[in-house]
PDB file of N, CA and C in Angstrom:
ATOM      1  N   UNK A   1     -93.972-121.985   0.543  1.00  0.00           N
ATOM      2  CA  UNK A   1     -92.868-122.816   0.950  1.00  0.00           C
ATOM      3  C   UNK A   1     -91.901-121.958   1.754  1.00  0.00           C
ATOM      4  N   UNK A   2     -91.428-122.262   2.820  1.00  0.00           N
ATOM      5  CA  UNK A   2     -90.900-121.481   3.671  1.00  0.00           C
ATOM      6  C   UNK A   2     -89.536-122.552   4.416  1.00  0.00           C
ATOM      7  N   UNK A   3     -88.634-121.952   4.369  1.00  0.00           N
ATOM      8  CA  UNK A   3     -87.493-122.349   4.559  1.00  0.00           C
ATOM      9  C   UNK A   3     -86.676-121.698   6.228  1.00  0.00           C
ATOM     10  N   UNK A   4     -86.452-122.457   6.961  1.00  0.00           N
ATOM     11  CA  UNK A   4     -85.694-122.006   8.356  1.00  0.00           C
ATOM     12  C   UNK A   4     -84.828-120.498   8.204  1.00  0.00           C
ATOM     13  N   UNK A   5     -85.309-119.667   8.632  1.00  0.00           N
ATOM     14  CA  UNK A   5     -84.434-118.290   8.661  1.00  0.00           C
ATOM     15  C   UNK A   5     -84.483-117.652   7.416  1.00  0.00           C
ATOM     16  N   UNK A   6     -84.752-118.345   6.024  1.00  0.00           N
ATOM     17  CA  UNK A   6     -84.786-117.633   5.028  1.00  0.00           C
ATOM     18  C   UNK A   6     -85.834-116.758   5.089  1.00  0.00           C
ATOM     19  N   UNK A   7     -85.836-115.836   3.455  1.00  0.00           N
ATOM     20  CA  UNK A   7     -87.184-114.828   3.123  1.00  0.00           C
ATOM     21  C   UNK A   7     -86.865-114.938   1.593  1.00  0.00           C
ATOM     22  N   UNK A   8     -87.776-115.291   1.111  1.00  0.00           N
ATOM     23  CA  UNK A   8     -88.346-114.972  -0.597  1.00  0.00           C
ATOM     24  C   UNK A   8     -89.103-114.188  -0.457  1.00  0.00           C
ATOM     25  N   UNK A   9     -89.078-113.428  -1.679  1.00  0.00           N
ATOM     26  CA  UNK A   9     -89.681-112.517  -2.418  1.00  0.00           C
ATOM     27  C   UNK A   9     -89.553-112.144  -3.766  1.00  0.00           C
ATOM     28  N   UNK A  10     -90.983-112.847  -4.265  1.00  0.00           N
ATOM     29  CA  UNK A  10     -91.266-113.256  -5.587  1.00  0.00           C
ATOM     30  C   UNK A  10     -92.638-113.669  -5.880  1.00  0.00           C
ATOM     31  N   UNK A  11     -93.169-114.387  -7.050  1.00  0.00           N
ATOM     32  CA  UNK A  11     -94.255-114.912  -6.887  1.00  0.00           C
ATOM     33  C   UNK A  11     -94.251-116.491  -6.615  1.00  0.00           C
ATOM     34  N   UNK A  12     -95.179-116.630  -6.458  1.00  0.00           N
ATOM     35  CA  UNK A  12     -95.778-118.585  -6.838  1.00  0.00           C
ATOM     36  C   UNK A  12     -96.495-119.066  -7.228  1.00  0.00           C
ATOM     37  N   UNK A  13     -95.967-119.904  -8.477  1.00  0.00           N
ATOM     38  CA  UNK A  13     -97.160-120.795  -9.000  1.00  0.00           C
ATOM     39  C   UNK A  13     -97.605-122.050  -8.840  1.00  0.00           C
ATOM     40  N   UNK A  14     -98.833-122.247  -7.930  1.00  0.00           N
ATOM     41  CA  UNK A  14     -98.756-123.883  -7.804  1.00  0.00           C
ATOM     42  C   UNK A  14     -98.192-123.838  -6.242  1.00  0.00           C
ATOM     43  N   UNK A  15     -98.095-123.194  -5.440  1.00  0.00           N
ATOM     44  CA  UNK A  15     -97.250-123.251  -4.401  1.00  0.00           C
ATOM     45  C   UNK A  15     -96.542-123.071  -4.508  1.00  0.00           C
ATOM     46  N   UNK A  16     -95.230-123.074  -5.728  1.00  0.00           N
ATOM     47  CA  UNK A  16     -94.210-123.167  -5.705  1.00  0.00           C
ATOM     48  C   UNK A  16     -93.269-121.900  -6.099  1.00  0.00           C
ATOM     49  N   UNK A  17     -92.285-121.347  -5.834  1.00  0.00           N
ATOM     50  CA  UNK A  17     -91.101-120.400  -6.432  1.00  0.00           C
ATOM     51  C   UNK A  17     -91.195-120.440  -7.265  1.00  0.00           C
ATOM     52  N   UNK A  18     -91.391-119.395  -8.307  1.00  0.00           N
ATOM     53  CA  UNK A  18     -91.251-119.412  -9.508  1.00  0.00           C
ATOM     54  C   UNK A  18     -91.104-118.219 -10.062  1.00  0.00           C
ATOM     55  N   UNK A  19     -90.126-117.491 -11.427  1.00  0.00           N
ATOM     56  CA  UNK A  19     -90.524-116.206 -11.875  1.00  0.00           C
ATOM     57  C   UNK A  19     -89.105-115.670 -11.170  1.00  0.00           C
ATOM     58  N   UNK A  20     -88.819-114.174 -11.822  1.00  0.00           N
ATOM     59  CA  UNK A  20     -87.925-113.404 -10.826  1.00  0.00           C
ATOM     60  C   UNK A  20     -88.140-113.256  -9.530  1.00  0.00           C
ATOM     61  N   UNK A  21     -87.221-113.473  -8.815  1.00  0.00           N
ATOM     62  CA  UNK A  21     -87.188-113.094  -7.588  1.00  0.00           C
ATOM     63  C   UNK A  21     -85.770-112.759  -6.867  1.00  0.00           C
ATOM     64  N   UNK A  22     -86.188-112.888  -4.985  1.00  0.00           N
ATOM     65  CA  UNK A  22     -84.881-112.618  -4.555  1.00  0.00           C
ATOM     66  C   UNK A  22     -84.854-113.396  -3.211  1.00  0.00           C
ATOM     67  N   UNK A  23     -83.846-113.971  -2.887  1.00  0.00           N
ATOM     68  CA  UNK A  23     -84.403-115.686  -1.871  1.00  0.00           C
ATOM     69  C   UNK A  23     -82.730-114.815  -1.020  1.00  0.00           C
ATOM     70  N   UNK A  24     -83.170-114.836   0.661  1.00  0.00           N
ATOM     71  CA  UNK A  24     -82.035-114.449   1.524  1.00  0.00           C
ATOM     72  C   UNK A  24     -82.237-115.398   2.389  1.00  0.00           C
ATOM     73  N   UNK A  25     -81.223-115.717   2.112  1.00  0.00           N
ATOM     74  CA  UNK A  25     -80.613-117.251   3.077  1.00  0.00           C
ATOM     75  C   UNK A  25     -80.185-117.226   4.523  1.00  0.00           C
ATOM     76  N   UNK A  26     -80.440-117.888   5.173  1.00  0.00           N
ATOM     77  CA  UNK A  26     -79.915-117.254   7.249  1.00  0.00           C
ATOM     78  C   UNK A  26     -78.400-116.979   7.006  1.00  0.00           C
ATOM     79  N   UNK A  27     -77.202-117.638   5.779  1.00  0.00           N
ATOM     80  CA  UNK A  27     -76.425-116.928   6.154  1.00  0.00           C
ATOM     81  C   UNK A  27     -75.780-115.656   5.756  1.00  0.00           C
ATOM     82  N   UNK A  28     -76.854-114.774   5.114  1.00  0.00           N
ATOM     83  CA  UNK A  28     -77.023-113.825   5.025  1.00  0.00           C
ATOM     84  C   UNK A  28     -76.557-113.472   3.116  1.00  0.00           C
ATOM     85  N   UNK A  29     -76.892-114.904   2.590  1.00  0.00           N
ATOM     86  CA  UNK A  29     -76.308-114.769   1.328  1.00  0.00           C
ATOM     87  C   UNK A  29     -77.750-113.885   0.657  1.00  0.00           C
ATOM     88  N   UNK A  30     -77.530-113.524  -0.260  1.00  0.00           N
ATOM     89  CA  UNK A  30     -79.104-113.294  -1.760  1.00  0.00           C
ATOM     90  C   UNK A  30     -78.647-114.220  -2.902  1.00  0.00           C
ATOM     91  N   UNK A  31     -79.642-114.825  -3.368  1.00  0.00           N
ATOM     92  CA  UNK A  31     -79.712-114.999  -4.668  1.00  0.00           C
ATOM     93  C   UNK A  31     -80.963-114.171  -5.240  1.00  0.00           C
ATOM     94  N   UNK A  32     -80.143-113.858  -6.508  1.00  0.00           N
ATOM     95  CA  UNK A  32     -81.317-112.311  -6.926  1.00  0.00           C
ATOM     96  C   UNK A  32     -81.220-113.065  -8.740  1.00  0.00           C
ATOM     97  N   UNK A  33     -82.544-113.663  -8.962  1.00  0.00           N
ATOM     98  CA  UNK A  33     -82.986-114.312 -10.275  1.00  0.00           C
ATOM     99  C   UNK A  33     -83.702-115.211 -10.504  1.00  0.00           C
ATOM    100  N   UNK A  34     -83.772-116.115 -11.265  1.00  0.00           N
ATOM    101  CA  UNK A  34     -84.936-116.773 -11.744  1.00  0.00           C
ATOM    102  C   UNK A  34     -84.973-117.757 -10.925  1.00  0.00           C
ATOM    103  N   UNK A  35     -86.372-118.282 -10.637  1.00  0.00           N
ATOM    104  CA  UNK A  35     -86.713-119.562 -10.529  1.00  0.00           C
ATOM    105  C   UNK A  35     -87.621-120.343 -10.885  1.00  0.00           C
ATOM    106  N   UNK A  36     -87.565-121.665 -10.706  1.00  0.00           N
ATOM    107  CA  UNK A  36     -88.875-122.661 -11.671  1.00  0.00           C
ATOM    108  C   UNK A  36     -89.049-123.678 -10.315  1.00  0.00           C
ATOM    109  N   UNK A  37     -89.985-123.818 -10.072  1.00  0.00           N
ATOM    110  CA  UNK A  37     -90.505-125.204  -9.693  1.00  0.00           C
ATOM    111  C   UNK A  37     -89.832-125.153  -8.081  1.00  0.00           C
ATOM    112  N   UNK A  38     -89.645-123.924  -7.447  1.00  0.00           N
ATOM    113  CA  UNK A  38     -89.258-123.944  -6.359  1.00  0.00           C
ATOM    114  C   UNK A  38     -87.591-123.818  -6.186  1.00  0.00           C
ATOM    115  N   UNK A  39     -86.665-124.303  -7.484  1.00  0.00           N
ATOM    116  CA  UNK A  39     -85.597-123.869  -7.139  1.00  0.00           C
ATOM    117  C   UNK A  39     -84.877-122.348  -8.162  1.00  0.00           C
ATOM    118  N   UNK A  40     -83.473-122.619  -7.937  1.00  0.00           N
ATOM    119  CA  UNK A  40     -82.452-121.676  -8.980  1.00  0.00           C
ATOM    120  C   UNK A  40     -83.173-122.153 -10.220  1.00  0.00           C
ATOM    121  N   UNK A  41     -83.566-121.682 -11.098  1.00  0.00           N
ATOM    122  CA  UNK A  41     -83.453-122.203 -12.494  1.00  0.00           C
ATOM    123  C   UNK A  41     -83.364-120.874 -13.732  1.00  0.00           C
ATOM    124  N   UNK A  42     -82.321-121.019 -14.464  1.00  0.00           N
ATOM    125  CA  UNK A  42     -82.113-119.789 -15.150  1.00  0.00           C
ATOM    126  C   UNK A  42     -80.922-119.098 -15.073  1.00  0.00           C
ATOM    127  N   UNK A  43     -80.837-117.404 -15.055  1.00  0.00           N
ATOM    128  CA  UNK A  43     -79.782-116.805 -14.679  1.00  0.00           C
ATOM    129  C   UNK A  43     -79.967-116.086 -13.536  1.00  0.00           C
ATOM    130  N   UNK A  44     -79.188-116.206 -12.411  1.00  0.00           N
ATOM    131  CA  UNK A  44     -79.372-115.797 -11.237  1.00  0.00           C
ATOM    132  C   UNK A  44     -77.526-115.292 -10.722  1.00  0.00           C
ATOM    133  N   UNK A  45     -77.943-114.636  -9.387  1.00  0.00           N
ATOM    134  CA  UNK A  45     -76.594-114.246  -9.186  1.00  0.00           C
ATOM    135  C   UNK A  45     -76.451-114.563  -7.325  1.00  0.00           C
ATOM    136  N   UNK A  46     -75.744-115.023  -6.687  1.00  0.00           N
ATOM    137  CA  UNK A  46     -75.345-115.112  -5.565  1.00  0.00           C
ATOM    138  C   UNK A  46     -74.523-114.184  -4.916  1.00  0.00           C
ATOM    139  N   UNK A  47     -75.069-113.117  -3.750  1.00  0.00           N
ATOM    140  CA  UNK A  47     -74.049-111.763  -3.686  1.00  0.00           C
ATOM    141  C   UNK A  47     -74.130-112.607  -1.812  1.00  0.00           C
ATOM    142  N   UNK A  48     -72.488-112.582  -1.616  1.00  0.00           N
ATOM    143  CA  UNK A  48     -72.011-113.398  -0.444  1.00  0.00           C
ATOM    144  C   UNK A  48     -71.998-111.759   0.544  1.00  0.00           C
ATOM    145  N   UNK A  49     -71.783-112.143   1.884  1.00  0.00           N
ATOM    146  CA  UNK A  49     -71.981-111.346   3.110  1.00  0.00           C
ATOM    147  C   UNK A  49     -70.261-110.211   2.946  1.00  0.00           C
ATOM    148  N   UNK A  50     -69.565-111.070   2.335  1.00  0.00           N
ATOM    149  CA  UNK A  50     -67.937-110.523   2.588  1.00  0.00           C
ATOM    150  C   UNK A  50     -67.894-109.961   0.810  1.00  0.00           C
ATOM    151  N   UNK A  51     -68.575-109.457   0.400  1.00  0.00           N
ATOM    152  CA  UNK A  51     -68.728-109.062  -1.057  1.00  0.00           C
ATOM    153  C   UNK A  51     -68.177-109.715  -2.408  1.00  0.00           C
ATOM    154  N   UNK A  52     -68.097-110.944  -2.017  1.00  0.00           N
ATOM    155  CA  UNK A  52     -68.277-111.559  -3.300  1.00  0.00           C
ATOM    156  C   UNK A  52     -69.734-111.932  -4.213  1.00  0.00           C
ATOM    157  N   UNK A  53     -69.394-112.035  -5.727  1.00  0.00           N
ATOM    158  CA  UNK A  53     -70.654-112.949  -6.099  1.00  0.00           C
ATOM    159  C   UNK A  53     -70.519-114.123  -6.442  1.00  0.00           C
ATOM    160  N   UNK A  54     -71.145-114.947  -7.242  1.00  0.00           N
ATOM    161  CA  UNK A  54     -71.346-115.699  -8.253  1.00  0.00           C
ATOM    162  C   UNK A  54     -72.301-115.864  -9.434  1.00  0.00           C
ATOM    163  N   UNK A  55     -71.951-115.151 -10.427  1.00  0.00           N
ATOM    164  CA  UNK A  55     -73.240-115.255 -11.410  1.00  0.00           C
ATOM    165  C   UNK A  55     -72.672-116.776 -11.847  1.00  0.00           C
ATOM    166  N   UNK A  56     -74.366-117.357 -12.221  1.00  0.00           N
ATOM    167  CA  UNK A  56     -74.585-118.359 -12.925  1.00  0.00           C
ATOM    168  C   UNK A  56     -75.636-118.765 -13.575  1.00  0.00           C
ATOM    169  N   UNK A  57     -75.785-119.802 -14.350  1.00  0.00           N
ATOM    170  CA  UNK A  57     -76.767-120.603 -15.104  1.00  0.00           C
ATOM    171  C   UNK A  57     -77.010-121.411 -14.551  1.00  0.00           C
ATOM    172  N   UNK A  58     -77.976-121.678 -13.661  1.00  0.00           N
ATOM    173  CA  UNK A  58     -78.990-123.083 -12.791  1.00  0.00           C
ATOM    174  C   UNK A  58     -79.670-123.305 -13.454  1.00  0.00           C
ATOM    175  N   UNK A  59     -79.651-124.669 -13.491  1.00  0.00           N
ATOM    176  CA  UNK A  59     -80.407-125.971 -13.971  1.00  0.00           C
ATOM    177  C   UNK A  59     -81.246-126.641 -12.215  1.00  0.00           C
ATOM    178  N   UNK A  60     -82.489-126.779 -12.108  1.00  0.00           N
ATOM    179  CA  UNK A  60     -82.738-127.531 -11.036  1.00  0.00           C
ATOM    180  C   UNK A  60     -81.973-127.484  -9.947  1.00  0.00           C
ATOM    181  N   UNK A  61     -81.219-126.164  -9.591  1.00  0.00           N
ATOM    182  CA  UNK A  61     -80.773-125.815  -8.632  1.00  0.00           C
ATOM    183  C   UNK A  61     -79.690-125.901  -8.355  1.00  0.00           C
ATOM    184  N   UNK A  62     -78.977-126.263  -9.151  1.00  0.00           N
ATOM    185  CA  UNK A  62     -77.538-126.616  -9.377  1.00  0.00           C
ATOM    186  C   UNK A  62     -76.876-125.549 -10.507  1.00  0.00           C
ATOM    187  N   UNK A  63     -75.731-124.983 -10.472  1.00  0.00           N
ATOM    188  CA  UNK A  63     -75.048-124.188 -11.190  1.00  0.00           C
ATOM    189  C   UNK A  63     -74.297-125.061 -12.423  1.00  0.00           C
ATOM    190  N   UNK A  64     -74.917-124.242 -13.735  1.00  0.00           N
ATOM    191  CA  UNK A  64     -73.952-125.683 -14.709  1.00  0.00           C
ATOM    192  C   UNK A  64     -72.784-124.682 -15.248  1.00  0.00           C
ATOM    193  N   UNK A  65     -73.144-123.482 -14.862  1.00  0.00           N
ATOM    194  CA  UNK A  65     -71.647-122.591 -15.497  1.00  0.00           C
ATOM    195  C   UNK A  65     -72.080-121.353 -15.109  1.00  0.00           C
ATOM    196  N   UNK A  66     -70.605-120.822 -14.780  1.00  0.00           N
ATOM    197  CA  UNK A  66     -71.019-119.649 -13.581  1.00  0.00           C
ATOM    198  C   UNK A  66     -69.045-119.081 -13.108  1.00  0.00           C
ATOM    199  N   UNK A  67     -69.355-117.908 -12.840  1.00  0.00           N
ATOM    200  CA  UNK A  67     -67.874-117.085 -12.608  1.00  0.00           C
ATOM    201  C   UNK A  67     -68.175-116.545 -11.177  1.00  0.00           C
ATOM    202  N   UNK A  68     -67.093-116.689 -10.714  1.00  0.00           N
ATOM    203  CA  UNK A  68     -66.865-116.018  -9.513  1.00  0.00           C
ATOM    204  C   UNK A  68     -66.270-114.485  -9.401  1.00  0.00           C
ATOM    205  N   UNK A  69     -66.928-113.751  -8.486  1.00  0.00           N
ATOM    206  CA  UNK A  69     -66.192-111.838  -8.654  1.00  0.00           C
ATOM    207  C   UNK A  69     -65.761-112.011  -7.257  1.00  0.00           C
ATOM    208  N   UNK A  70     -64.733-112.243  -6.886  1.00  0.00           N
ATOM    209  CA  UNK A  70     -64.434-111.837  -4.937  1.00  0.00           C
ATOM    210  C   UNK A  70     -62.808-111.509  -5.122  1.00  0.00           C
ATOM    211  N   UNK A  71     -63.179-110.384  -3.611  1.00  0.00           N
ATOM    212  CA  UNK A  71     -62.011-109.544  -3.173  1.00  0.00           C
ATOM    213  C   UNK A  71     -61.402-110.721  -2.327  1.00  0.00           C
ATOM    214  N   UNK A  72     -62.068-112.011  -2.032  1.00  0.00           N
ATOM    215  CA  UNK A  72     -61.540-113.181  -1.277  1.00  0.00           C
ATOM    216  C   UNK A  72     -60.982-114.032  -1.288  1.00  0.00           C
ATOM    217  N   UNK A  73     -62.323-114.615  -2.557  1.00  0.00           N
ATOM    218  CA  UNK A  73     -61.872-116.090  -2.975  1.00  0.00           C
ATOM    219  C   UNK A  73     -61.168-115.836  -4.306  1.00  0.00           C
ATOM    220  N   UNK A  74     -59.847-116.990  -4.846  1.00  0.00           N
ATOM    221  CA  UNK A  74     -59.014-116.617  -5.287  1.00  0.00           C
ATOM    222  C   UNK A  74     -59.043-117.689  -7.027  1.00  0.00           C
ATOM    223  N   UNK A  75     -59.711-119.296  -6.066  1.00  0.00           N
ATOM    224  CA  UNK A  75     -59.495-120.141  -6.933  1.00  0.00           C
ATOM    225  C   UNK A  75     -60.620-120.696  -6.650  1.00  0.00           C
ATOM    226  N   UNK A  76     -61.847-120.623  -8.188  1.00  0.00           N
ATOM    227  CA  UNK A  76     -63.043-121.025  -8.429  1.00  0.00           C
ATOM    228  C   UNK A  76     -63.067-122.104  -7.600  1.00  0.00           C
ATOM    229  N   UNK A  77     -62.887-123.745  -8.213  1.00  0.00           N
ATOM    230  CA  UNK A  77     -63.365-125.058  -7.924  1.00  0.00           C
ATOM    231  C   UNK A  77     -63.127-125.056  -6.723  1.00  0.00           C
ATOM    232  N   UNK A  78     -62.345-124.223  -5.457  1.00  0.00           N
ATOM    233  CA  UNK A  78     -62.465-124.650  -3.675  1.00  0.00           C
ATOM    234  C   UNK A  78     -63.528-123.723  -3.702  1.00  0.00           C
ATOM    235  N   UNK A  79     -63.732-122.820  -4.287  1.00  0.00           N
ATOM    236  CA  UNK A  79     -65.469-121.866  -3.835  1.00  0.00           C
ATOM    237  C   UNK A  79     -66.548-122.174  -3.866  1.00  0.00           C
ATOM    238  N   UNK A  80     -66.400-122.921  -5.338  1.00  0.00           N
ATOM    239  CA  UNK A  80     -68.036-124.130  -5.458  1.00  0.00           C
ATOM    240  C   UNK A  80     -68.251-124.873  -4.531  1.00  0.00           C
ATOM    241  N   UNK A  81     -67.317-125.684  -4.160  1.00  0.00           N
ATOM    242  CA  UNK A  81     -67.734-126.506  -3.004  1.00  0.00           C
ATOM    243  C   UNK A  81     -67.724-126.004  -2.139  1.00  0.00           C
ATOM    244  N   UNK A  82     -67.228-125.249  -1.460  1.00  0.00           N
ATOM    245  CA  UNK A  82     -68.171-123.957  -0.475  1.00  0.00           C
ATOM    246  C   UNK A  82     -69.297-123.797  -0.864  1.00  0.00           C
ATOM    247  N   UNK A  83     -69.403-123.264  -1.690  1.00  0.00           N
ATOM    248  CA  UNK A  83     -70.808-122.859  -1.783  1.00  0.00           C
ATOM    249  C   UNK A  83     -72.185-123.680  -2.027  1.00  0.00           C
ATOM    250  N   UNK A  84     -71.769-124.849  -2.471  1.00  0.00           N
ATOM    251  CA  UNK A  84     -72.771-125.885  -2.695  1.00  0.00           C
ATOM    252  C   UNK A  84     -73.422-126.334  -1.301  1.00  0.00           C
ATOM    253  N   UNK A  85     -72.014-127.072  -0.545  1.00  0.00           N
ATOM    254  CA  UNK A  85     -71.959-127.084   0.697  1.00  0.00           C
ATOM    255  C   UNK A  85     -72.772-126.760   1.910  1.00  0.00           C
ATOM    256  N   UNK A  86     -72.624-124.770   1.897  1.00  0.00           N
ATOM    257  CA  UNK A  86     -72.831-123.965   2.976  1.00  0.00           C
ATOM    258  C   UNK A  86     -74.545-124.047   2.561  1.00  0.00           C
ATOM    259  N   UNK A  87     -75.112-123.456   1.213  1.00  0.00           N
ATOM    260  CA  UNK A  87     -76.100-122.961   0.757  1.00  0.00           C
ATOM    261  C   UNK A  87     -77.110-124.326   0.786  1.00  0.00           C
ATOM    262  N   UNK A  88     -76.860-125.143   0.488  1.00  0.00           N
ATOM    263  CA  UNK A  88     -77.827-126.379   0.372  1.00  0.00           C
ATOM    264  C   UNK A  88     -77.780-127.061   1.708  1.00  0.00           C
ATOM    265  N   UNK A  89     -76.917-126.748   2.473  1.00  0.00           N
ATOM    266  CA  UNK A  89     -77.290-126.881   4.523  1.00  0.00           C
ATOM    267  C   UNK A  89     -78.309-126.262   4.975  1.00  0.00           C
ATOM    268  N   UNK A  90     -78.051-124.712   4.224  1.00  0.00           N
ATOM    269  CA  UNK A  90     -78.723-123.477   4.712  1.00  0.00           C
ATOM    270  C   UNK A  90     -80.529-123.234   4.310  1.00  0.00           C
ATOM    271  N   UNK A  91     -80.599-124.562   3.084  1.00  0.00           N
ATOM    272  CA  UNK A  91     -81.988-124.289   2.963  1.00  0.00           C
ATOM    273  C   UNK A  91     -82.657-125.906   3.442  1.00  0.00           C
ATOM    274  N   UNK A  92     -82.273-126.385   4.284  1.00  0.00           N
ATOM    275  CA  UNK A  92     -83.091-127.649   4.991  1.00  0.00           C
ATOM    276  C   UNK A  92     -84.963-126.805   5.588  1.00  0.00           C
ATOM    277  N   UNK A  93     -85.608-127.379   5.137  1.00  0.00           N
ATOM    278  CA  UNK A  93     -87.027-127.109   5.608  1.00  0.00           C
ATOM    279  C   UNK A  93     -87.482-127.829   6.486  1.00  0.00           C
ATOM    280  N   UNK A  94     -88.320-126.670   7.463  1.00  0.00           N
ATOM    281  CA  UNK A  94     -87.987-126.351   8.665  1.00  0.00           C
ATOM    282  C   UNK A  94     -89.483-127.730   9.016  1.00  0.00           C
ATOM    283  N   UNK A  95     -89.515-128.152  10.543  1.00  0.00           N
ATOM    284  CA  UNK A  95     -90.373-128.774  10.776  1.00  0.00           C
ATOM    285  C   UNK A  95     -91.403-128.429  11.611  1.00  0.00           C
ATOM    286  N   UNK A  96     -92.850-128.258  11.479  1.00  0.00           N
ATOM    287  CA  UNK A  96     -94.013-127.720  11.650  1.00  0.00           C
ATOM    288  C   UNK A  96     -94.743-126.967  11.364  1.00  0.00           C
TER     289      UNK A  96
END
């Protein structure tokens, strides 16, 4: 499964993402941790281009609880939606 500009590196089962890994996104984000069934699932961590992170707990690709570390961002709930936002634009699959 291959995603526009991204790179995984990990295994797959079934075709799919699965197992530790480390998924770099075109905008230059990492997520470095688990996945199931092709997405986030587990504990994983999001390390941003301007040195922030986000560790969290994904469920089906979605974060159900999770802290923010940045020299940037100041106030969690406007970062999530950044980040939901930017990152789930950033993995549209690609056509051909």
């Amino acid at each position: 499964m291959e995603y526009t500009g991204s790179q995984y590196i990990g295994e797959y089962v079934d075709g799919r993402m699965e197992g530790e890994a480390e998924y770099l996104l075109p905008t230059e984000t990492k997520y470095v941790g688990e996945m199931k069934d092709g997405m986030f699932h587990g504990q994983g961590t999001l390390y941003f281009p301007n040195g922030s992170r986000y560790d969290a707990i994904w469920e089906k690709g979605l974060a159900v609880k999770g802290s923010l570390k940045s020299p940037i961002w100041t106030r969690l709930e406007k970062s999530l939606k950044a980040i939901t936002i930017v990152e789930m634009a950033s993995m549209t699959r690609s056509q051909g």
